[in-house]
N, C-alpha and C. Protein backbone atom coordinates (compact mmCIF):
# COMPACT_ATOMS: atom_id res chain seq x y z
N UNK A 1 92.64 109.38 123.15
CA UNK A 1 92.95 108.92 121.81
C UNK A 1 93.86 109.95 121.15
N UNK A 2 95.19 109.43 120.36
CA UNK A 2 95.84 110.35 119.76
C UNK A 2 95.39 110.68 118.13
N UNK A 3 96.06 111.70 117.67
CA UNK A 3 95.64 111.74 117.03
C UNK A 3 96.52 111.51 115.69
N UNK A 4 96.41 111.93 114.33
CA UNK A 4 97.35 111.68 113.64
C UNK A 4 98.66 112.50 113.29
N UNK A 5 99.79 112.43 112.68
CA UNK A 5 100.84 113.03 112.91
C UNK A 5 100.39 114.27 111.39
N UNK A 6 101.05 115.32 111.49
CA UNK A 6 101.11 116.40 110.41
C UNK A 6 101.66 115.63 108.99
N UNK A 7 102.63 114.96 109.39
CA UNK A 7 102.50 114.60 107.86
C UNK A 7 101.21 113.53 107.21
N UNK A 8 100.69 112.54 108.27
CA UNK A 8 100.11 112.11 107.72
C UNK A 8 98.56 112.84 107.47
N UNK A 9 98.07 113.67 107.91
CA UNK A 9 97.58 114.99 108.39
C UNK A 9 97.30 116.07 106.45
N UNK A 10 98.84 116.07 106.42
CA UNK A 10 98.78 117.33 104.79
C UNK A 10 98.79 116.19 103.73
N UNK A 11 99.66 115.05 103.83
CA UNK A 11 99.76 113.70 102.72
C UNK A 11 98.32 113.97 102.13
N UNK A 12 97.58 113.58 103.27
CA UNK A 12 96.00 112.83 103.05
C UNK A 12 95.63 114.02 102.40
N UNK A 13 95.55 115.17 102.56
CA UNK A 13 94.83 116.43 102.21
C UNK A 13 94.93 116.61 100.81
N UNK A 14 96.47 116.20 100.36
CA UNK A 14 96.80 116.77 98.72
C UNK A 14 96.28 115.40 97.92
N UNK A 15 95.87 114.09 98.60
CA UNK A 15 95.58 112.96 97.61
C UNK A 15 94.67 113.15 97.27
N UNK A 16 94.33 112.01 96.37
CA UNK A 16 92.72 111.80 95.47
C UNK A 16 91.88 112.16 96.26
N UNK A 17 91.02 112.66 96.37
CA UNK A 17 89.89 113.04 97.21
C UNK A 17 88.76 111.73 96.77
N UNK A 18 89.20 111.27 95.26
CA UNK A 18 87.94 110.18 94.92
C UNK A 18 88.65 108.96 95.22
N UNK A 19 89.73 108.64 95.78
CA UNK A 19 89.95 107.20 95.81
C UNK A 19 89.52 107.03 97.33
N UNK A 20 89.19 105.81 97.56
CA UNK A 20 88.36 105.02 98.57
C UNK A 20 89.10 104.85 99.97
N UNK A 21 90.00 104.85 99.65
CA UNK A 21 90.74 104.69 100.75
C UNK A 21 91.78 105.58 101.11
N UNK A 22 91.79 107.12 100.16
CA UNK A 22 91.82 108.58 100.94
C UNK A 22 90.59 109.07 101.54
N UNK A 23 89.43 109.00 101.18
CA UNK A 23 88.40 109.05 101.78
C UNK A 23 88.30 108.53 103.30
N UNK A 24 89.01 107.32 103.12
CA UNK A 24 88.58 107.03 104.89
C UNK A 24 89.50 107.44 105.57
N UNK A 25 91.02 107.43 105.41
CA UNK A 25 91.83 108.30 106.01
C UNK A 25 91.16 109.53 106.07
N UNK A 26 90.48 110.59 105.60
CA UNK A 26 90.46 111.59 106.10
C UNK A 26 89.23 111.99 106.75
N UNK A 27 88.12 110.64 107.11
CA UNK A 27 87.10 110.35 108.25
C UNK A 27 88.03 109.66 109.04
N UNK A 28 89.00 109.05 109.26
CA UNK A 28 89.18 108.68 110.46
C UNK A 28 89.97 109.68 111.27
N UNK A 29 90.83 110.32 110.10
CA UNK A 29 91.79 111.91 110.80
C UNK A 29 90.92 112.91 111.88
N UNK A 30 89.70 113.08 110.69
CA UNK A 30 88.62 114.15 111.82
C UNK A 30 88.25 113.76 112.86
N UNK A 31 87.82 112.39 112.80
CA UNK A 31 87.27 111.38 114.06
C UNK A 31 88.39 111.06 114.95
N UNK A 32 89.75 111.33 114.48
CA UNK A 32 90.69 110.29 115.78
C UNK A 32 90.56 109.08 115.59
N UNK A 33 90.06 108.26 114.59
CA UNK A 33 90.31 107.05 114.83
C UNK A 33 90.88 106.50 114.46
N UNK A 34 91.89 105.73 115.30
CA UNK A 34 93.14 105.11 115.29
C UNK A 34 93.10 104.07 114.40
N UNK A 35 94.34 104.27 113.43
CA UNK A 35 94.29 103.22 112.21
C UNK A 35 94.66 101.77 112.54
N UNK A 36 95.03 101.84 113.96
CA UNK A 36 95.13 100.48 114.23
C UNK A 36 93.42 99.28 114.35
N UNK A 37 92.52 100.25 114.83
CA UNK A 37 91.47 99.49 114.63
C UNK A 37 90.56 99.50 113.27
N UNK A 38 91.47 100.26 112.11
CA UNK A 38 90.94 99.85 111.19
C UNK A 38 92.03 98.53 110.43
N UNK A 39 92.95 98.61 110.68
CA UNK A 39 93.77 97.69 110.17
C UNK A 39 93.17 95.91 110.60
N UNK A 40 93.11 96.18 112.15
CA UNK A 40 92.23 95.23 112.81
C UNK A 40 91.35 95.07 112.15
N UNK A 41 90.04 95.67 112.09
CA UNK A 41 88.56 95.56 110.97
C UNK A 41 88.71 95.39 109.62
N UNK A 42 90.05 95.60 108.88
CA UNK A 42 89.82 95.08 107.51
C UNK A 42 90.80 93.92 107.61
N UNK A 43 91.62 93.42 108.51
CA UNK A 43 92.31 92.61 108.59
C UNK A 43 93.69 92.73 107.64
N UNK A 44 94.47 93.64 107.83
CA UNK A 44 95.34 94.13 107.23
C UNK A 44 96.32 94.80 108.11
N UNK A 45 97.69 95.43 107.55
CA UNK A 45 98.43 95.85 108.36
C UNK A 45 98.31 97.35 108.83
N UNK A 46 99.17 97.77 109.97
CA UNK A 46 98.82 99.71 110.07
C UNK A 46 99.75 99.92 108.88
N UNK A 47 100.44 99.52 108.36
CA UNK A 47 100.81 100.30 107.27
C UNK A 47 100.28 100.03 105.60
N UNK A 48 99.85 99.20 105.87
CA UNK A 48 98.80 99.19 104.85
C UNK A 48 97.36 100.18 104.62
N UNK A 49 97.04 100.69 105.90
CA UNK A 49 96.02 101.27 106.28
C UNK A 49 96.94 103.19 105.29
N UNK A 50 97.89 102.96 106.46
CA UNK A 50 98.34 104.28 105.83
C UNK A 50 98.76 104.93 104.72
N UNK A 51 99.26 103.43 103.87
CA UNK A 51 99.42 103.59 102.29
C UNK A 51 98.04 103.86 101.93
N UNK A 52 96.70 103.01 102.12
CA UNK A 52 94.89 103.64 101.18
C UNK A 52 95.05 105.03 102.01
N UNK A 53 95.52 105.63 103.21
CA UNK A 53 95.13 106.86 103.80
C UNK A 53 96.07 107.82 102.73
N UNK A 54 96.90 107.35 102.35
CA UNK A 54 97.95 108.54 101.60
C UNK A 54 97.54 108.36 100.39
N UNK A 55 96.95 107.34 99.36
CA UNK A 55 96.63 107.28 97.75
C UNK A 55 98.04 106.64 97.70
N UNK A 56 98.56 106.26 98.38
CA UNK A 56 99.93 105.68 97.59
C UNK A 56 99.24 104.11 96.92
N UNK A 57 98.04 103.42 97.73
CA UNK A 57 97.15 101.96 96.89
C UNK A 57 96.23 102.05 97.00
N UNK A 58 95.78 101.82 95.96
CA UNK A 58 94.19 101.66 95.88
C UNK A 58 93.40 100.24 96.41
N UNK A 59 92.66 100.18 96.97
CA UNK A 59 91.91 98.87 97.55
C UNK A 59 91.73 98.23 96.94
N UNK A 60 91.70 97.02 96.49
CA UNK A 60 91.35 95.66 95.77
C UNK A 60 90.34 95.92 96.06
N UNK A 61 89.22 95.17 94.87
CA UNK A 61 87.95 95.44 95.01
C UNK A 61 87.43 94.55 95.98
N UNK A 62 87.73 93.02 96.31
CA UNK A 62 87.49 93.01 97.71
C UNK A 62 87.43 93.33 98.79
N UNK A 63 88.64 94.10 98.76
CA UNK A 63 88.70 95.43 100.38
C UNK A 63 87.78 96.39 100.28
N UNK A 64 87.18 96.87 99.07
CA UNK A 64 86.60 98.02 99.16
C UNK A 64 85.30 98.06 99.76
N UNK A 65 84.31 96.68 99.50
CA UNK A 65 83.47 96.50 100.18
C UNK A 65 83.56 96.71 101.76
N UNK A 66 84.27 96.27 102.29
CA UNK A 66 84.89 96.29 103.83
C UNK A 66 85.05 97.81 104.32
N UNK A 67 85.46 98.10 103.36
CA UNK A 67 86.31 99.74 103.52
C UNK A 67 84.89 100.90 103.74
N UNK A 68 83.73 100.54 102.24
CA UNK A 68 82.68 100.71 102.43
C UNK A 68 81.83 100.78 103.65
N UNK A 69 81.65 99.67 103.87
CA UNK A 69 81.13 99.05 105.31
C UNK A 69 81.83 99.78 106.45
N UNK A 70 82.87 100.06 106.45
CA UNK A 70 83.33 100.69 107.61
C UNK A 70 83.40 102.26 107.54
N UNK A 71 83.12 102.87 106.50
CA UNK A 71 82.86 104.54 106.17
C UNK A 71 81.34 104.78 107.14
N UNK A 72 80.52 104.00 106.56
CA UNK A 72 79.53 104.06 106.82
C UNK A 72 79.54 103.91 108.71
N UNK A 73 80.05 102.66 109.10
CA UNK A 73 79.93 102.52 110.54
C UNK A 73 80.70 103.77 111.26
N UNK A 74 81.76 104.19 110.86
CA UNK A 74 82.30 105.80 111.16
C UNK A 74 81.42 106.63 111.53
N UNK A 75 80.84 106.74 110.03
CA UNK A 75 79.72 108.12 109.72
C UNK A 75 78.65 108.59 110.89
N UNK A 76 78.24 107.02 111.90
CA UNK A 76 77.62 107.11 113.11
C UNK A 76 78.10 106.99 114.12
N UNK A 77 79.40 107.08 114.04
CA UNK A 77 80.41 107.64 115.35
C UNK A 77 80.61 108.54 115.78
């Protein structure tokens, strides 16, 4: 499994630490897990994934549940 690139790597580091979807970018960075199978699991694009990983969008509150749900399934990875 690869891992993520340096920029997306320092991006994630300087964003919101409280928005929801810098949060999971930077559990999936530590973990390696590839944003393609989260894009897959929330049903969305990889670059959509990488815009909530950078704070550049915040999740619709429908996604966030999902987003939720999938922090958690991480957390026991």
């Amino acid at each position: 499994m690869r891992g993520y690139s340096q920029h997306i790597v320092e991006r994630n580091a300087q964003a919101d630490p409280d928005n929801l979807g810098v949060l999971l970018g930077k559990l999936c960075i530590h973990l390696k897990y590839p944003a393609s199978e989260v894009a897959k699991q929330l049903g969305i694009s990889r670059q959509a994934v990488y815009h909530y990983f950078l704070g550049r969008v915040k999740p619709q509150k429908d996604r966030e549940i999902q987003i939720i749900e999938l922090i958690h399934k991480l957390k026991t990875f």
